[in-house]
PDB file of N, CA and C in Angstrom:
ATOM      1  N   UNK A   1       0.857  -1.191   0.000  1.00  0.00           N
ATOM      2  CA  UNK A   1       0.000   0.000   0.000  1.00  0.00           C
ATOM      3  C   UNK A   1       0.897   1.246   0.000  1.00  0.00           C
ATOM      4  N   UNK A   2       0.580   2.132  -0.899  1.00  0.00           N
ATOM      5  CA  UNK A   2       1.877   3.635  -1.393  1.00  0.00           C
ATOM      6  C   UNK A   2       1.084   4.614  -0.359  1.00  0.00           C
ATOM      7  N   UNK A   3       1.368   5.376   0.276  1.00  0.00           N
ATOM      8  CA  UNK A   3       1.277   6.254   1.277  1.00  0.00           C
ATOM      9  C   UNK A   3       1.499   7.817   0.395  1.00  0.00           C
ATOM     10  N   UNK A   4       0.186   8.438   0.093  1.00  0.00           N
ATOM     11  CA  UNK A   4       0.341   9.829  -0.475  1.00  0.00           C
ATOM     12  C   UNK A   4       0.164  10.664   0.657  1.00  0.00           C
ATOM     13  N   UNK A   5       0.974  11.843   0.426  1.00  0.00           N
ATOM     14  CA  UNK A   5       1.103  13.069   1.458  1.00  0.00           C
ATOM     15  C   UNK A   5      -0.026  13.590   1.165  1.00  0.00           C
ATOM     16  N   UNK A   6      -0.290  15.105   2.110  1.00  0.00           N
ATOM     17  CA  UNK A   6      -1.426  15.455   1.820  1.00  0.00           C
ATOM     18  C   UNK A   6      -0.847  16.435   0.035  1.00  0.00           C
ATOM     19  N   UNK A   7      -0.179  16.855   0.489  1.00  0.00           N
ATOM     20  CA  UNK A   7       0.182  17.543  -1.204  1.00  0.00           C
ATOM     21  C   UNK A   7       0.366  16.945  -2.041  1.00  0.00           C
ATOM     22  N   UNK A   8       0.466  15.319  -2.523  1.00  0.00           N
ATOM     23  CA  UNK A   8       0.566  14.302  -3.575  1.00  0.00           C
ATOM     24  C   UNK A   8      -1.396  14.673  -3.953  1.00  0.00           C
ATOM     25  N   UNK A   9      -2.092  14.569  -2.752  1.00  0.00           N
ATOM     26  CA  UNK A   9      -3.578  14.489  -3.367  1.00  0.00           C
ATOM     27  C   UNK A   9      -3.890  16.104  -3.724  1.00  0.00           C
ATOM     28  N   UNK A  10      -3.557  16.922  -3.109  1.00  0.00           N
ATOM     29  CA  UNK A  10      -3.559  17.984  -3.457  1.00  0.00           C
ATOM     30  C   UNK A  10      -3.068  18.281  -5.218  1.00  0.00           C
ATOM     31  N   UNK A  11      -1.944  17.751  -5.382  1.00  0.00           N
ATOM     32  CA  UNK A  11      -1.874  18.188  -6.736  1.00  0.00           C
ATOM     33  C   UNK A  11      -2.538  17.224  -7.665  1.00  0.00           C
ATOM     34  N   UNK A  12      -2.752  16.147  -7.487  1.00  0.00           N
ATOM     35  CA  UNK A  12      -4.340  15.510  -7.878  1.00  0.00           C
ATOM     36  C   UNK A  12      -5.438  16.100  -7.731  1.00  0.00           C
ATOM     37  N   UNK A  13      -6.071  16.270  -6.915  1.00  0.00           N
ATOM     38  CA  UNK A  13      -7.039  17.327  -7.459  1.00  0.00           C
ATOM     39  C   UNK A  13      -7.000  18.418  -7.996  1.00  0.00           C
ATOM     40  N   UNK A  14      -6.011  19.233  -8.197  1.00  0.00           N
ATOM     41  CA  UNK A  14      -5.782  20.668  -9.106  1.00  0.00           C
ATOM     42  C   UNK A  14      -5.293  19.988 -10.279  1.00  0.00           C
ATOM     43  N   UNK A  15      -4.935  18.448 -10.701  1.00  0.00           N
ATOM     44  CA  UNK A  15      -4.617  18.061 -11.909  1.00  0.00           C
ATOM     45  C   UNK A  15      -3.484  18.476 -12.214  1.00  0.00           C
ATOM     46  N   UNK A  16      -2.090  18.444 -11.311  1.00  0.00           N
ATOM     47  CA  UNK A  16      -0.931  18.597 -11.292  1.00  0.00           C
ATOM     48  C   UNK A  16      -0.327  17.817 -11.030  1.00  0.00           C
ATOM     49  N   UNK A  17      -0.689  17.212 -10.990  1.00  0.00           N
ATOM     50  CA  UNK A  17       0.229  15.592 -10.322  1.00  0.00           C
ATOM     51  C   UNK A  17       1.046  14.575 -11.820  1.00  0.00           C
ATOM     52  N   UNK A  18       1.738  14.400 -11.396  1.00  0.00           N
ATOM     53  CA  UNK A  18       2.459  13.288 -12.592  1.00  0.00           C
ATOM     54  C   UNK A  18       1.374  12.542 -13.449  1.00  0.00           C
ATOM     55  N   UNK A  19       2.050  12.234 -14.254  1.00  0.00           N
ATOM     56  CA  UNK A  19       0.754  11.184 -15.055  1.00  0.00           C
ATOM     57  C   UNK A  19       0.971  10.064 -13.966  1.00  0.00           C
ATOM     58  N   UNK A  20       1.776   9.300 -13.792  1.00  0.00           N
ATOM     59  CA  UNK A  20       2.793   8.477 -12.925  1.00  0.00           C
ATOM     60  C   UNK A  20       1.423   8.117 -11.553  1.00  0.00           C
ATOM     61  N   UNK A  21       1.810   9.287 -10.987  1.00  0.00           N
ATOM     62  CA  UNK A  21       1.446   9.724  -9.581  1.00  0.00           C
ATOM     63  C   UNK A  21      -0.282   9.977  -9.533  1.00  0.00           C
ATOM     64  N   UNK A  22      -0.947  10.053 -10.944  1.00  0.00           N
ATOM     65  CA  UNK A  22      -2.150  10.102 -10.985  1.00  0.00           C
ATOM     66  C   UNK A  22      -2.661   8.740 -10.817  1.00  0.00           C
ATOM     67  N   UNK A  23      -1.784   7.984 -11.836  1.00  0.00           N
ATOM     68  CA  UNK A  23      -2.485   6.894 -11.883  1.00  0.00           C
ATOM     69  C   UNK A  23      -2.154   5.998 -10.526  1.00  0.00           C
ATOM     70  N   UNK A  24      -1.399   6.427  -9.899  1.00  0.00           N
ATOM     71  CA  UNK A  24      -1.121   5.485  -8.982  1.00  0.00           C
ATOM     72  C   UNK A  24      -2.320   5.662  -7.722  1.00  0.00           C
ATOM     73  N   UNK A  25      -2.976   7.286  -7.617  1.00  0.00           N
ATOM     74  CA  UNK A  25      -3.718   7.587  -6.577  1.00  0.00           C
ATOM     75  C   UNK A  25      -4.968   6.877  -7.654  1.00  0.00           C
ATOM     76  N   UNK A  26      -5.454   7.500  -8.655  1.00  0.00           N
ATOM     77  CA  UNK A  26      -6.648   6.595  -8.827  1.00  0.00           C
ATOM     78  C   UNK A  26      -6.762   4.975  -8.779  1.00  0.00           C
ATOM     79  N   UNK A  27      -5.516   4.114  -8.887  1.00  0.00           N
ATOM     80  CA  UNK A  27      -5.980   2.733  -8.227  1.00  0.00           C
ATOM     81  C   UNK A  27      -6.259   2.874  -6.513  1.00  0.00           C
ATOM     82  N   UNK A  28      -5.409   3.566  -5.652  1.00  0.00           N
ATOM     83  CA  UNK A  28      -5.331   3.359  -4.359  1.00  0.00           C
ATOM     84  C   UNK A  28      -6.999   3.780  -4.513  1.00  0.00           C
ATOM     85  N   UNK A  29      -7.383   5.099  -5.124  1.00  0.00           N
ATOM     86  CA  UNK A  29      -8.647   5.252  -4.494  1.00  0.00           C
ATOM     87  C   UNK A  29      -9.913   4.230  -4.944  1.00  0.00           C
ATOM     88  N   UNK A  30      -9.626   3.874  -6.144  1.00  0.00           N
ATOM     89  CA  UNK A  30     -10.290   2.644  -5.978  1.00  0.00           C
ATOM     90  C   UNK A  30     -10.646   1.109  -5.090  1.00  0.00           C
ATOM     91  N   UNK A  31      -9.035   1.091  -4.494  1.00  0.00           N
ATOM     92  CA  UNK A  31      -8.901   0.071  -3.405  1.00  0.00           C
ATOM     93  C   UNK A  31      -9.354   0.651  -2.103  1.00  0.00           C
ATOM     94  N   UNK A  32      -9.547   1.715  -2.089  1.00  0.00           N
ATOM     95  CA  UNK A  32      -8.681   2.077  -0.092  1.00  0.00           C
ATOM     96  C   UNK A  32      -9.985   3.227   0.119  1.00  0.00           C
ATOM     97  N   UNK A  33     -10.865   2.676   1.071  1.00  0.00           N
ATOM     98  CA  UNK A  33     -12.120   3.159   0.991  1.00  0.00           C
ATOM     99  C   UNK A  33     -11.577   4.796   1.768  1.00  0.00           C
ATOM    100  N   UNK A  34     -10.327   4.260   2.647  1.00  0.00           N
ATOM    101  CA  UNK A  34     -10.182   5.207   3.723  1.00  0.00           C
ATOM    102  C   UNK A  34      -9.298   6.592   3.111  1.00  0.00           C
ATOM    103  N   UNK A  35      -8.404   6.541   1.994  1.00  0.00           N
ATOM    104  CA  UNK A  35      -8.294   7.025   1.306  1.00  0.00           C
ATOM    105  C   UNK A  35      -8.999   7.827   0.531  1.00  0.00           C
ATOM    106  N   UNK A  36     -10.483   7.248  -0.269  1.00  0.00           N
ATOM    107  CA  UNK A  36     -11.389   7.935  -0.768  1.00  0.00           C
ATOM    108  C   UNK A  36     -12.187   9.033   0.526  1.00  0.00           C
ATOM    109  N   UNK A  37     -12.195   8.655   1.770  1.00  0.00           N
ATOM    110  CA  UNK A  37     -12.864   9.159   2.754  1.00  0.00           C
ATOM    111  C   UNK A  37     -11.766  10.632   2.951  1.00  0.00           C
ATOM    112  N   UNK A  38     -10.498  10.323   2.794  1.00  0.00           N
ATOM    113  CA  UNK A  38      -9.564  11.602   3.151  1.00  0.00           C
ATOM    114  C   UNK A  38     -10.033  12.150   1.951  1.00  0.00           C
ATOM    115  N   UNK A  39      -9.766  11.670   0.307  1.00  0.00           N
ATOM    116  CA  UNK A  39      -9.999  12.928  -0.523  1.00  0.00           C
ATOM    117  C   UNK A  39     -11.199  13.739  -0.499  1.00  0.00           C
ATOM    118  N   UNK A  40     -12.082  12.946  -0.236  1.00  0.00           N
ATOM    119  CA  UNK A  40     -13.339  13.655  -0.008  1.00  0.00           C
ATOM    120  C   UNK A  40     -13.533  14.690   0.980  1.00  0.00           C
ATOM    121  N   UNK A  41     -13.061  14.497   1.971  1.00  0.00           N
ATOM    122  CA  UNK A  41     -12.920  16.053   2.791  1.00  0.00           C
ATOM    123  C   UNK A  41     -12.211  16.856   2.383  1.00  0.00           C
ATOM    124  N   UNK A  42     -11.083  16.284   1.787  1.00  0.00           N
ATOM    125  CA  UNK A  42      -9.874  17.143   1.022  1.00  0.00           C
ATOM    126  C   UNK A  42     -10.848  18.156   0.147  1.00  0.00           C
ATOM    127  N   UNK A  43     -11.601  17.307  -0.933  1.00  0.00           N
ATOM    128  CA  UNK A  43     -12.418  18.079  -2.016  1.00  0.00           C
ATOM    129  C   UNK A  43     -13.348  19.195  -1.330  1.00  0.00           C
ATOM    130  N   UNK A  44     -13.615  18.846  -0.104  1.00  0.00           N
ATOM    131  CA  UNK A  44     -14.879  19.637   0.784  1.00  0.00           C
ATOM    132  C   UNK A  44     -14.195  20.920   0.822  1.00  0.00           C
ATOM    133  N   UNK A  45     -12.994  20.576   1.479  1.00  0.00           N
ATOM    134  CA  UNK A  45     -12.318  21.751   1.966  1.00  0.00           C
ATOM    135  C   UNK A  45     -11.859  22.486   1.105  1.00  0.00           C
ATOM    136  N   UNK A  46     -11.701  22.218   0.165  1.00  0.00           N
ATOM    137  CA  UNK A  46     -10.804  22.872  -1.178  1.00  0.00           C
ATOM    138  C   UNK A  46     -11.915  23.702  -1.574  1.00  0.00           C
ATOM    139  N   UNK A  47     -13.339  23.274  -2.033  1.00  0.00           N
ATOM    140  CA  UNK A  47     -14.524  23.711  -2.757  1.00  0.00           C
ATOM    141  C   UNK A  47     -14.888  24.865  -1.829  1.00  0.00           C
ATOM    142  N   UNK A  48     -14.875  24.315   0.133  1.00  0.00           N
ATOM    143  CA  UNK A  48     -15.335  25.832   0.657  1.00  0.00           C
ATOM    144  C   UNK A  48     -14.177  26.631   0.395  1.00  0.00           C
ATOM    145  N   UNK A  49     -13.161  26.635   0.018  1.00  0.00           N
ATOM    146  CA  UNK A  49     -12.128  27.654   0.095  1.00  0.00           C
ATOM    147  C   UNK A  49     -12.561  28.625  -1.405  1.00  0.00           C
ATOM    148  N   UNK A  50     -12.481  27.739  -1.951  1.00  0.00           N
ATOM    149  CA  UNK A  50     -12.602  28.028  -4.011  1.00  0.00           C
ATOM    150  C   UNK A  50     -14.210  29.124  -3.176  1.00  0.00           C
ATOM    151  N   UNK A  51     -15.223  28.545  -2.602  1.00  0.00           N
ATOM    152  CA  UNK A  51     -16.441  29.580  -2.224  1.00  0.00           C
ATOM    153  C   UNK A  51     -15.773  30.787  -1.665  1.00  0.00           C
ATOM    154  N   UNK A  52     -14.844  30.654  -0.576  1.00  0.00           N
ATOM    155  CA  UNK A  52     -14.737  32.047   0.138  1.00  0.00           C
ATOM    156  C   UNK A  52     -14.469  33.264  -0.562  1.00  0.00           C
ATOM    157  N   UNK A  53     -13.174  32.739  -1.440  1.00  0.00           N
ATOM    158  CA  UNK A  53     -12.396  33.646  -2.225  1.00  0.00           C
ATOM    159  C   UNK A  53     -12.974  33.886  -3.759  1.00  0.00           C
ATOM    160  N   UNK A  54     -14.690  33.619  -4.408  1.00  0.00           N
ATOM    161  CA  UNK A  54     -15.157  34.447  -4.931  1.00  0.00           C
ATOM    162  C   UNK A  54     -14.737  35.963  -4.978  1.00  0.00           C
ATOM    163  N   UNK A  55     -14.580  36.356  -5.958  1.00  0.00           N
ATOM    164  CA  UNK A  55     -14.860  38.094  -5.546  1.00  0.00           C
ATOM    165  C   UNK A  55     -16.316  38.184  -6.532  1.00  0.00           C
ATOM    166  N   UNK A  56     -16.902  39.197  -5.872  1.00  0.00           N
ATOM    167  CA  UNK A  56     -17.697  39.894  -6.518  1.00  0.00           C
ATOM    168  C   UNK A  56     -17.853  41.135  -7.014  1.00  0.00           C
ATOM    169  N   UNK A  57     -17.800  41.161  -8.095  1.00  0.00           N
ATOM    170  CA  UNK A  57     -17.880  42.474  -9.090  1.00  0.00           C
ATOM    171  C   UNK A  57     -19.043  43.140  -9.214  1.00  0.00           C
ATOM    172  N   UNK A  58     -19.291  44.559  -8.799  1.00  0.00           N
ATOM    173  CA  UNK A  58     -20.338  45.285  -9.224  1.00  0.00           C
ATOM    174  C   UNK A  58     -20.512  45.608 -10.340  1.00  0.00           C
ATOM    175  N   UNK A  59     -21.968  45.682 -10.573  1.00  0.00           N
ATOM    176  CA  UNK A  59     -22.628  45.843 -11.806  1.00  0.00           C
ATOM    177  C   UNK A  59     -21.835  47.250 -11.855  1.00  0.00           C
ATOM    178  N   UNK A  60     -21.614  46.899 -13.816  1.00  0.00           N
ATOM    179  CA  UNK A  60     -21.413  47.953 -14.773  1.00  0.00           C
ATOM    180  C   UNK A  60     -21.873  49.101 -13.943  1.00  0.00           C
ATOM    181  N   UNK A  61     -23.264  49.348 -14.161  1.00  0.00           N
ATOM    182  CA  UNK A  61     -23.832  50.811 -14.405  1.00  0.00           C
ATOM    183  C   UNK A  61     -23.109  51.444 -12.743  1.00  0.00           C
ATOM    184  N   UNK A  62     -22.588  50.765 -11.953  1.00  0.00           N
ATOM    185  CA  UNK A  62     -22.260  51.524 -10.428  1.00  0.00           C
ATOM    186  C   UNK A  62     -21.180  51.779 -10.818  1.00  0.00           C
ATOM    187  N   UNK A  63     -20.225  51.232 -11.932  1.00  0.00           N
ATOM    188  CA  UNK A  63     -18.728  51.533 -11.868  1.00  0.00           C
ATOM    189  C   UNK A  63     -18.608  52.682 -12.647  1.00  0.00           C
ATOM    190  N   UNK A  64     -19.448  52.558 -13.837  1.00  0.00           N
ATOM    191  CA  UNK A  64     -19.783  53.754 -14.484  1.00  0.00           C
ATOM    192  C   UNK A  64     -20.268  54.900 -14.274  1.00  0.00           C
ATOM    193  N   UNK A  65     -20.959  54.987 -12.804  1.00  0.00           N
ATOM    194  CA  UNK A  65     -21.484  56.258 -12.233  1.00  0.00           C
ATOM    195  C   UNK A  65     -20.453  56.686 -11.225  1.00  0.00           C
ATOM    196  N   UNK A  66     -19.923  56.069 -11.127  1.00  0.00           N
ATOM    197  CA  UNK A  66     -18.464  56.041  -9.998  1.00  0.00           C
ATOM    198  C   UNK A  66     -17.098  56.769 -10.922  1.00  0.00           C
ATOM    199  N   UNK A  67     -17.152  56.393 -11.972  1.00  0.00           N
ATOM    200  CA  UNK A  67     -16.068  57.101 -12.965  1.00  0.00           C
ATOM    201  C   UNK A  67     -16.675  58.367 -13.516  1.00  0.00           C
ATOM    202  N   UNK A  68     -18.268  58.620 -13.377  1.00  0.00           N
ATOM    203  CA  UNK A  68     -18.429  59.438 -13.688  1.00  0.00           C
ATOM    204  C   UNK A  68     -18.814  60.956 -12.993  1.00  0.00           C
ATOM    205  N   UNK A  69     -18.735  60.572 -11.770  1.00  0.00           N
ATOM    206  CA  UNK A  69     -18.676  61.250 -10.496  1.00  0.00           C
ATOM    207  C   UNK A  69     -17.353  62.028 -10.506  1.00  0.00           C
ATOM    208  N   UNK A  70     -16.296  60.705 -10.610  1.00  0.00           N
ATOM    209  CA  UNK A  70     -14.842  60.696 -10.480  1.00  0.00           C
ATOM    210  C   UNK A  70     -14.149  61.947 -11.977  1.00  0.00           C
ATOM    211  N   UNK A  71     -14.732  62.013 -12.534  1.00  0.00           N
ATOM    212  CA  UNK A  71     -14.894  63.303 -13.867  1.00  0.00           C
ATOM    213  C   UNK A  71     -15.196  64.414 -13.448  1.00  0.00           C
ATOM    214  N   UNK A  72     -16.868  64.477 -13.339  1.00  0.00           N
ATOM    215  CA  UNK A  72     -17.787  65.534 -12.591  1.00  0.00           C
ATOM    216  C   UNK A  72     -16.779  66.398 -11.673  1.00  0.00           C
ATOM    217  N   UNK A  73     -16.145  65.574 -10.729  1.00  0.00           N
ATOM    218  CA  UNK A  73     -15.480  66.465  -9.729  1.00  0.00           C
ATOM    219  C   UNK A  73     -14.362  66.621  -9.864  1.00  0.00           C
ATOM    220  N   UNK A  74     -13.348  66.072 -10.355  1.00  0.00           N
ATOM    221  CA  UNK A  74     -12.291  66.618 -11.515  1.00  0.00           C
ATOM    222  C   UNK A  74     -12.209  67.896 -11.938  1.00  0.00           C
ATOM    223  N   UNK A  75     -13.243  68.168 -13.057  1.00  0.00           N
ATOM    224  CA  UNK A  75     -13.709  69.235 -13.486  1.00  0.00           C
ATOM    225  C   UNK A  75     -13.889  70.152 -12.960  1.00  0.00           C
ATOM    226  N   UNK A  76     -14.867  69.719 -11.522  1.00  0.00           N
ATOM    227  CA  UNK A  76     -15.262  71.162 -10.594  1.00  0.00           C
ATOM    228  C   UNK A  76     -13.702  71.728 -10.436  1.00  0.00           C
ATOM    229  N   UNK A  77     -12.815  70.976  -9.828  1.00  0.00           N
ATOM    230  CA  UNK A  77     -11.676  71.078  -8.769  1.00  0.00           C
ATOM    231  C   UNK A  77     -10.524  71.729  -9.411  1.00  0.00           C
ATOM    232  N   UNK A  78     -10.330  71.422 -11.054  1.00  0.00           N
ATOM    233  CA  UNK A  78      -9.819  71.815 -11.996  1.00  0.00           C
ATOM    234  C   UNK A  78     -10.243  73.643 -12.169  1.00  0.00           C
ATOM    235  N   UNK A  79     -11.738  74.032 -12.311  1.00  0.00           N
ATOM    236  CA  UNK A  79     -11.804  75.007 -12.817  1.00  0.00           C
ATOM    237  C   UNK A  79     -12.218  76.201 -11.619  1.00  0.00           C
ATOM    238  N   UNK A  80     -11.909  75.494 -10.395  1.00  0.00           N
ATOM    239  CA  UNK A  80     -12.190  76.326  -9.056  1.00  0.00           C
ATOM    240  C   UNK A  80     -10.870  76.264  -8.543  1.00  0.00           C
ATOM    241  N   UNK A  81      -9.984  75.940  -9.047  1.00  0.00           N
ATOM    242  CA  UNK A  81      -8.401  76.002  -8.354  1.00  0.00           C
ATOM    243  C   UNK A  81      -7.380  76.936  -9.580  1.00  0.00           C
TER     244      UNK A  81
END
């Protein structure tokens, strides 16, 4: 039985892992229930992380009223100085 670190499955799931080293974790996980039980939290944990670090982008029309503010007062500051 081959003993993967946690960063051997790690770069298996990001699909970095050797061809070698792939195939060797997909037999273990086929054999080794307890194995499939670690990647699976592995995957849990990875997926809430991939959730946290979303960013969210505001809609167009706010960035556009924001640059256009960012003009507007430009202008004032420009022709009052």
């Amino acid at each position: 039985m081959t003993l993967f670190t946690p960063e051997d499955l790690l770069r298996y799931l990001y699909k970095e892992s050797s061809p070698e080293l792939t195939a060797a974790i997909q037999v273990a996980l086929a054999e080794n229930w307890t194995l499939r039980e670690q990647m699976e939290e592995l995957q849990t944990s990875v997926n809430q992380l991939d959730i946290e670090r979303q960013v969210v982008s505001p809609r167009r029309e706010v960035v556009l009223r924001v640059l256009q503010y960012a003009r507007d007062t430009a202008i004032e500051t420009t022709s009052l100085g």
